[in-house]
N, C-alpha and C. Protein backbone atom coordinates (compact mmCIF):
# COMPACT_ATOMS: atom_id res chain seq x y z
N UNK A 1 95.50 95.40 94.49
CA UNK A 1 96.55 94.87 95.33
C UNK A 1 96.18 93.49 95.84
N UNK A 2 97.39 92.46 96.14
CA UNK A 2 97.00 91.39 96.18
C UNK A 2 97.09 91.46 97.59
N UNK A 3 96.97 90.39 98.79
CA UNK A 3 97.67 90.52 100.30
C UNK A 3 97.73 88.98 100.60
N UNK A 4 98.85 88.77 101.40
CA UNK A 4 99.39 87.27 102.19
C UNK A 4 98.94 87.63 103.60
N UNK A 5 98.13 86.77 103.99
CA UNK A 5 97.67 86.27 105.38
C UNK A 5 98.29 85.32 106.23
N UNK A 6 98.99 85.32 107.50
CA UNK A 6 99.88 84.37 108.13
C UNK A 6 99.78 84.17 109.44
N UNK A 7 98.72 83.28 109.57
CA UNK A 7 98.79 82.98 111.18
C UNK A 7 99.91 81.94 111.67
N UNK A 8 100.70 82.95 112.25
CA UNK A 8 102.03 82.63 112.87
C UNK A 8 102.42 81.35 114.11
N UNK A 9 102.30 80.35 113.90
CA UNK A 9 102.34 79.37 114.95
C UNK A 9 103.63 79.06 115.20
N UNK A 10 103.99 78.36 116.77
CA UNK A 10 105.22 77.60 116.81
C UNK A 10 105.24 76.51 116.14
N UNK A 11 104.74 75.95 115.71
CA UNK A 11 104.74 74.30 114.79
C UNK A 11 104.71 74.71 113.30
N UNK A 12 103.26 75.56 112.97
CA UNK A 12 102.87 75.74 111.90
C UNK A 12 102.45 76.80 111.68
N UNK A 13 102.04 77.44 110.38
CA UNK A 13 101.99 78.53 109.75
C UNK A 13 100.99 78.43 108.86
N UNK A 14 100.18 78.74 109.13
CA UNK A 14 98.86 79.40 108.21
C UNK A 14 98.50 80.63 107.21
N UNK A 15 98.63 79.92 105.88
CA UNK A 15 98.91 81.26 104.68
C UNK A 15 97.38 81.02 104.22
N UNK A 16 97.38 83.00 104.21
CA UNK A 16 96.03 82.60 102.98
C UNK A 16 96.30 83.75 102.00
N UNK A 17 96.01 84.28 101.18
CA UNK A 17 95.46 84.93 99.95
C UNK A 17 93.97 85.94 99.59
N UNK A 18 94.78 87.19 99.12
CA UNK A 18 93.41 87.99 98.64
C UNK A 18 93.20 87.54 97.21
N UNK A 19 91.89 88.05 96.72
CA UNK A 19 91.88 88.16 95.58
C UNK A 19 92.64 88.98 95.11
N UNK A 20 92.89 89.50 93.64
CA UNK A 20 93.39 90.58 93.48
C UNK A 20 93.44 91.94 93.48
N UNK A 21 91.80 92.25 93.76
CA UNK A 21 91.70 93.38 94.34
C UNK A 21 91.25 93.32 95.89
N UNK A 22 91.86 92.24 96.19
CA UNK A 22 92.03 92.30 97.93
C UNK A 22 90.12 92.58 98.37
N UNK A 23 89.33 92.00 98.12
CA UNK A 23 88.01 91.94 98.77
C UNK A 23 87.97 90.73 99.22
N UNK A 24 88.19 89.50 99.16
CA UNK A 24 88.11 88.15 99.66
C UNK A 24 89.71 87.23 99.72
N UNK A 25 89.27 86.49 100.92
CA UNK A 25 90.22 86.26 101.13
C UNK A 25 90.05 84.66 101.71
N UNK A 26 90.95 84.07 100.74
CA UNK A 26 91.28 82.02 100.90
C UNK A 26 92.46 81.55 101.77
N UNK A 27 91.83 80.63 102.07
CA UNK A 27 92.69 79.51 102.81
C UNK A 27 93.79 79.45 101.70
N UNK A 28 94.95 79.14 101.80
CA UNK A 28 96.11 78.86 101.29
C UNK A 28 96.54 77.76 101.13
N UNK A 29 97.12 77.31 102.41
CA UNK A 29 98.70 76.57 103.01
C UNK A 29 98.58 76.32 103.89
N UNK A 30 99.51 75.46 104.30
CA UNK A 30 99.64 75.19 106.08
C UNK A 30 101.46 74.60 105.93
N UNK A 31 102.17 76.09 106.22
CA UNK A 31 103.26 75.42 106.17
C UNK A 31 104.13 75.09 107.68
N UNK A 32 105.13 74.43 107.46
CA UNK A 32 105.92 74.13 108.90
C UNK A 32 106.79 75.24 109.16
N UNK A 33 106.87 75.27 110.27
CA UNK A 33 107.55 76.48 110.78
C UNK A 33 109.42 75.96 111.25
N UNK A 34 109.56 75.94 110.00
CA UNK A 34 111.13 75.65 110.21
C UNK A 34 112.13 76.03 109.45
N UNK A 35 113.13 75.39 109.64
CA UNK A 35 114.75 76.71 108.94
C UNK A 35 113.89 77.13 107.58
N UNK A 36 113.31 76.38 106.93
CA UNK A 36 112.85 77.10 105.42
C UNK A 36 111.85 77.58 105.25
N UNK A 37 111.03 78.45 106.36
CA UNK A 37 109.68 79.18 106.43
C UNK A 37 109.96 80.12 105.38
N UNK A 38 110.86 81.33 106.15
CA UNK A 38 111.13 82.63 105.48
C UNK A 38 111.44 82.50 103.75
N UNK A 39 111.76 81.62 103.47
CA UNK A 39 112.43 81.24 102.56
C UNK A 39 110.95 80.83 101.93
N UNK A 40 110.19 79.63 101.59
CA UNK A 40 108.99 79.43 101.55
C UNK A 40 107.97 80.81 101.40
N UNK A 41 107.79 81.28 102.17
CA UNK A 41 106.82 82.72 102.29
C UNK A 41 107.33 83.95 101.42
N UNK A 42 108.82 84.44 101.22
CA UNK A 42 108.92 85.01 100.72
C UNK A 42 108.88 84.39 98.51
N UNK A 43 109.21 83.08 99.02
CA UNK A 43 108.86 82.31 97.06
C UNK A 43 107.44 82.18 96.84
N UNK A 44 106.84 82.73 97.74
CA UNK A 44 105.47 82.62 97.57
C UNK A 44 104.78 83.90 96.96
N UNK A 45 105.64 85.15 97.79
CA UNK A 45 105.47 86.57 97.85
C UNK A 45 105.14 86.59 95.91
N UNK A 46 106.91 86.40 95.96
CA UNK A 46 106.75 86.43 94.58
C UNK A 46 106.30 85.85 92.96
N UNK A 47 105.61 84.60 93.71
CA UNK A 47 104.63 83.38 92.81
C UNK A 47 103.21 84.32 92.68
N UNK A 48 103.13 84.93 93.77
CA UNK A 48 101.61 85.15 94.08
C UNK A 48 101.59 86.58 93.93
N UNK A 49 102.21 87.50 93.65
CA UNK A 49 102.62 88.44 93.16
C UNK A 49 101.68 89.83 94.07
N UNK A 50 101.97 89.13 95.48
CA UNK A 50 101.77 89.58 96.70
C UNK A 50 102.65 91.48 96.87
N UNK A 51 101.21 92.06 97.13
CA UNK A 51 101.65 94.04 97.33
C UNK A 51 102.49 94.13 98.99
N UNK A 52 101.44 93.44 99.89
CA UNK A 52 101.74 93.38 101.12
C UNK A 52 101.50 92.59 101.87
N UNK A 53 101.67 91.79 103.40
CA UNK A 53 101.61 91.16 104.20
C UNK A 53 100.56 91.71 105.24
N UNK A 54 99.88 90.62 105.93
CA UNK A 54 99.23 91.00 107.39
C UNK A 54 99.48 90.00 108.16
N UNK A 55 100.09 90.21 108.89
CA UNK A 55 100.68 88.72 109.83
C UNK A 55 99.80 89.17 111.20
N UNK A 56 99.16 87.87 111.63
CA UNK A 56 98.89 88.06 112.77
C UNK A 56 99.21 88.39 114.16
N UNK A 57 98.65 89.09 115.46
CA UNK A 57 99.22 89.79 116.29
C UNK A 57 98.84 89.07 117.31
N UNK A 58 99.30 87.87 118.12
CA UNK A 58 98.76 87.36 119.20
C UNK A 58 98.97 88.22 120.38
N UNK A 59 97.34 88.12 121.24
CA UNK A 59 98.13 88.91 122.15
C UNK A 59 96.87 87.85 123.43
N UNK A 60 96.93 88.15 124.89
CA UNK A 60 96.16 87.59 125.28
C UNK A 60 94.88 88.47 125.90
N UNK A 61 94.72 87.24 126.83
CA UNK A 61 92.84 87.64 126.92
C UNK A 61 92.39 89.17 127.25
N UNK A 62 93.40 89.74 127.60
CA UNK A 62 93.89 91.20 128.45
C UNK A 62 93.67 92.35 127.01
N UNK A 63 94.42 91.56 126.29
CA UNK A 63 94.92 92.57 125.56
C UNK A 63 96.47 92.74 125.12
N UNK A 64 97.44 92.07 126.07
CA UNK A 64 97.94 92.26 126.13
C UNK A 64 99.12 91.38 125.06
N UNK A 65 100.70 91.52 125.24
CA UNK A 65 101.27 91.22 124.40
C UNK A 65 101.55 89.50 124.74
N UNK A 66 101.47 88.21 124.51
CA UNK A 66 101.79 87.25 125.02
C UNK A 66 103.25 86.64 124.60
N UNK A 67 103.79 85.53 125.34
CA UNK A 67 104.77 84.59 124.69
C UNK A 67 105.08 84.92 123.19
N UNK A 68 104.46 84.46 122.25
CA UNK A 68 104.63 83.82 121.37
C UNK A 68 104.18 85.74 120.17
N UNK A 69 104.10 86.59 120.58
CA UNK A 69 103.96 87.61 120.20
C UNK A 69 105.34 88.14 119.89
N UNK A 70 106.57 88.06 120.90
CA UNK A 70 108.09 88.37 120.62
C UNK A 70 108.72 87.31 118.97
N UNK A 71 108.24 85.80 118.85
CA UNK A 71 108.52 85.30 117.71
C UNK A 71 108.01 86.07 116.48
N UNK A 72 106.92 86.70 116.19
CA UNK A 72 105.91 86.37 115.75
C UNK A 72 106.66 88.27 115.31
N UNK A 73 107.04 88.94 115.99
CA UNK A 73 107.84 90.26 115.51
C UNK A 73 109.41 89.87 115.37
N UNK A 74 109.88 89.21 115.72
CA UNK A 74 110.95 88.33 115.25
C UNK A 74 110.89 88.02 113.32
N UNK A 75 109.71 87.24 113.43
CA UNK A 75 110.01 86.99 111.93
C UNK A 75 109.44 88.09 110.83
N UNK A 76 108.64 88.92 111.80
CA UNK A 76 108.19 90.17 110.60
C UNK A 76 109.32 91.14 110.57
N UNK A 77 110.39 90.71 111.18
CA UNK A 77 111.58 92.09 111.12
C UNK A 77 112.13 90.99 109.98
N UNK A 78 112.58 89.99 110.55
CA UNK A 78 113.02 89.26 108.54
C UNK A 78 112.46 89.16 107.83
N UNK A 79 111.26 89.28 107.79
CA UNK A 79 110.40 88.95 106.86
C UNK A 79 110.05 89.80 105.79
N UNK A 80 109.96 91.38 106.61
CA UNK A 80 110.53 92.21 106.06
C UNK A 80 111.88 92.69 104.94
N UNK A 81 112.78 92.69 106.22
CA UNK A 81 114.33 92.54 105.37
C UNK A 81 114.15 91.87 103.83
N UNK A 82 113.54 90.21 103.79
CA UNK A 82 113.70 89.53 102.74
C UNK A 82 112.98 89.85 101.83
N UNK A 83 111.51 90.09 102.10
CA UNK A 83 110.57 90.82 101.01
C UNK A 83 110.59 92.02 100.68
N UNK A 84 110.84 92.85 101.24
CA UNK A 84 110.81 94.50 101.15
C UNK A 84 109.37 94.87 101.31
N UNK A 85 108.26 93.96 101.30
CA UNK A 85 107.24 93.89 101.70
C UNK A 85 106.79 94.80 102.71
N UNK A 86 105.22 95.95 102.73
CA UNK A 86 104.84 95.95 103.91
C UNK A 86 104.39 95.29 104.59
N UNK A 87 104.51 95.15 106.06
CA UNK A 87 103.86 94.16 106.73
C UNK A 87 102.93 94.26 107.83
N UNK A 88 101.76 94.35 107.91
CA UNK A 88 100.98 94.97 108.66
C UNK A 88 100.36 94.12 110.08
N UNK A 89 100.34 94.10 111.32
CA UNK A 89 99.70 93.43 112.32
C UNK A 89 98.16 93.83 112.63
N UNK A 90 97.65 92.49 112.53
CA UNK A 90 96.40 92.44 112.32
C UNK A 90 96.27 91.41 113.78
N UNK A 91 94.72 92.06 114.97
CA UNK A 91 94.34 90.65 115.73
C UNK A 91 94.30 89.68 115.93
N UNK A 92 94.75 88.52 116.37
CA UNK A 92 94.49 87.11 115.40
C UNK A 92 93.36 86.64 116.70
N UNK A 93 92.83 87.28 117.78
CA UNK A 93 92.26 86.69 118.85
C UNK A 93 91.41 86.04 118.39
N UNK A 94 91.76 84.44 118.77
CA UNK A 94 91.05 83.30 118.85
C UNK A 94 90.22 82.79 117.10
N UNK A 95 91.40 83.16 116.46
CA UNK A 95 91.13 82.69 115.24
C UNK A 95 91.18 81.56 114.69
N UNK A 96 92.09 80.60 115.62
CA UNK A 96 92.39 79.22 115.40
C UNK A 96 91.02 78.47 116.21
N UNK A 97 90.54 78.94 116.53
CA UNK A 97 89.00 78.95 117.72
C UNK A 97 87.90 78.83 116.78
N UNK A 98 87.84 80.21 116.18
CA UNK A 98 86.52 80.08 115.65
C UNK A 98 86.89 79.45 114.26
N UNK A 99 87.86 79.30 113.62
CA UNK A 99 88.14 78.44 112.31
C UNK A 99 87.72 77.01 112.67
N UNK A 100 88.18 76.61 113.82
CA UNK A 100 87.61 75.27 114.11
C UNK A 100 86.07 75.09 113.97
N UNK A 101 85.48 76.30 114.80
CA UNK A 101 83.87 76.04 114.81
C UNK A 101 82.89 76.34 113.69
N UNK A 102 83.88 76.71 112.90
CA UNK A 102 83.53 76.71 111.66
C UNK A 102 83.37 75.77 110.72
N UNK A 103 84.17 75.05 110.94
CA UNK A 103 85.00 73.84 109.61
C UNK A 103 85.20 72.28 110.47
N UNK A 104 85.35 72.22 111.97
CA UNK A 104 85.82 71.19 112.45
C UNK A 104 87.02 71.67 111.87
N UNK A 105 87.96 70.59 112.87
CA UNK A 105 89.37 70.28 113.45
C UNK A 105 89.76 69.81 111.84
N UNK A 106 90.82 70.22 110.97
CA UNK A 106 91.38 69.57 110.34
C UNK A 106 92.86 69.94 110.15
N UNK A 107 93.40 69.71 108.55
CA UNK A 107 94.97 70.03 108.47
C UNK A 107 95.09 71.77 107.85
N UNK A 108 94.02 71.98 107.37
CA UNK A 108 93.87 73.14 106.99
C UNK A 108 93.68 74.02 107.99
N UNK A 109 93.22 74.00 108.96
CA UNK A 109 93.07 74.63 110.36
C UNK A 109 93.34 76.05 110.62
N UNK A 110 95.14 76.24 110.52
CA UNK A 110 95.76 76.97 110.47
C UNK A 110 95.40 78.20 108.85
N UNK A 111 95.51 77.33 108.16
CA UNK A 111 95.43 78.84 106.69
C UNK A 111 93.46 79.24 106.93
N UNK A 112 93.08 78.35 107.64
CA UNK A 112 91.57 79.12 107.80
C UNK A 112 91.95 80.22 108.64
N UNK A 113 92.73 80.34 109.64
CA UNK A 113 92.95 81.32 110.77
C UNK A 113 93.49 82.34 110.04
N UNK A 114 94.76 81.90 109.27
CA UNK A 114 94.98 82.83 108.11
C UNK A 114 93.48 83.71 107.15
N UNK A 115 93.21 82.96 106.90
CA UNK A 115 92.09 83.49 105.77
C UNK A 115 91.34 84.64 107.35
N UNK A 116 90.96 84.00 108.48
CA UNK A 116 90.02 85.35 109.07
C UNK A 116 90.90 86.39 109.38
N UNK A 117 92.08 86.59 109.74
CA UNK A 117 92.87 87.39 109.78
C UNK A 117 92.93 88.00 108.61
N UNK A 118 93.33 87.82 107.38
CA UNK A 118 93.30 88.60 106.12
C UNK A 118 92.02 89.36 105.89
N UNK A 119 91.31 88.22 106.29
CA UNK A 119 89.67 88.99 105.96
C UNK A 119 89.21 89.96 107.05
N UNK A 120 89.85 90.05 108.05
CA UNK A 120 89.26 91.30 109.12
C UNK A 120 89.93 92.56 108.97
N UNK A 121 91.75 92.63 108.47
CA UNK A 121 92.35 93.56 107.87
C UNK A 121 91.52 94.10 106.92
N UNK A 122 91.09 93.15 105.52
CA UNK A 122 90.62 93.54 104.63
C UNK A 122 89.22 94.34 105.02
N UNK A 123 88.41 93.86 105.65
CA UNK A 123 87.03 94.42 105.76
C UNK A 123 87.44 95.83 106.59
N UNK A 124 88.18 96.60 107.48
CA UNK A 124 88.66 97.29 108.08
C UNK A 124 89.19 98.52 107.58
N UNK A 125 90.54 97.66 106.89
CA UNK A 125 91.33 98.81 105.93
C UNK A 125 90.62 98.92 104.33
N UNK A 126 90.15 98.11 103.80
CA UNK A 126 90.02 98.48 102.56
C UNK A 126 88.30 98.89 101.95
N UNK A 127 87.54 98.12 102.74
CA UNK A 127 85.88 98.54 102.33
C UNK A 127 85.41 99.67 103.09
């Protein structure tokens, strides 16, 4: 099985990619988060010949559900609809954090956050 990784931003959107048997998982994309996301992500679904989704789950320091957590199930209910895709919520705490301290600040930023999100689903659910 393949899997799409998506750290969900208000600006931007961070895609990454499993291998095909879903043990590792790459930086992607860094797309914009606008009228043609859904649209974008799901032509991707099917380029990349993607089984299922793990979109990230912001929540804050608590635990709890934040702001930007209501968008972010917003677009996994279309996102759904359009792919028929499962779509699974995965942690994203402070992934845009440690991608930085990883790599420094760049444009890729975002699909690194992607890639640790895919890769903590993956190490979790599948090994």
């Amino acid at each position: 099985m393949k899997y799409l990784g998506i750290d969900y931003g208000v600006k931007n959107v961070g895609i990454a990619v499993s291998d095909d048997g879903g043990n590792l998982a790459f930086a992607k994309m860094v797309l914009k988060n606008d009228k043609n996301l859904l649209e974008n992500v799901a032509k991707l679904c099917v380029a990349e010949k993607i089984s299922a989704i793990i979109l990230g789950e912001s929540l804050d320091f608590k635990g709890e559900p934040n702001p930007l957590l209501k968008a972010i199930l917003n677009f996994k209910r279309k996102l759904a609809t359009r792919t028929e895709l499962p779509i699974f919520l995965e942690p994203e705490f402070l992934t845009s954090a440690e991608a930085e301290h990883l790599q420094g600040k760049d444009v890729k930023i975002d699909a690194s956050a992607a890639a640790l999100i895919l890769k903590s689903y993956l190490d979790k659910n599948l090994n």
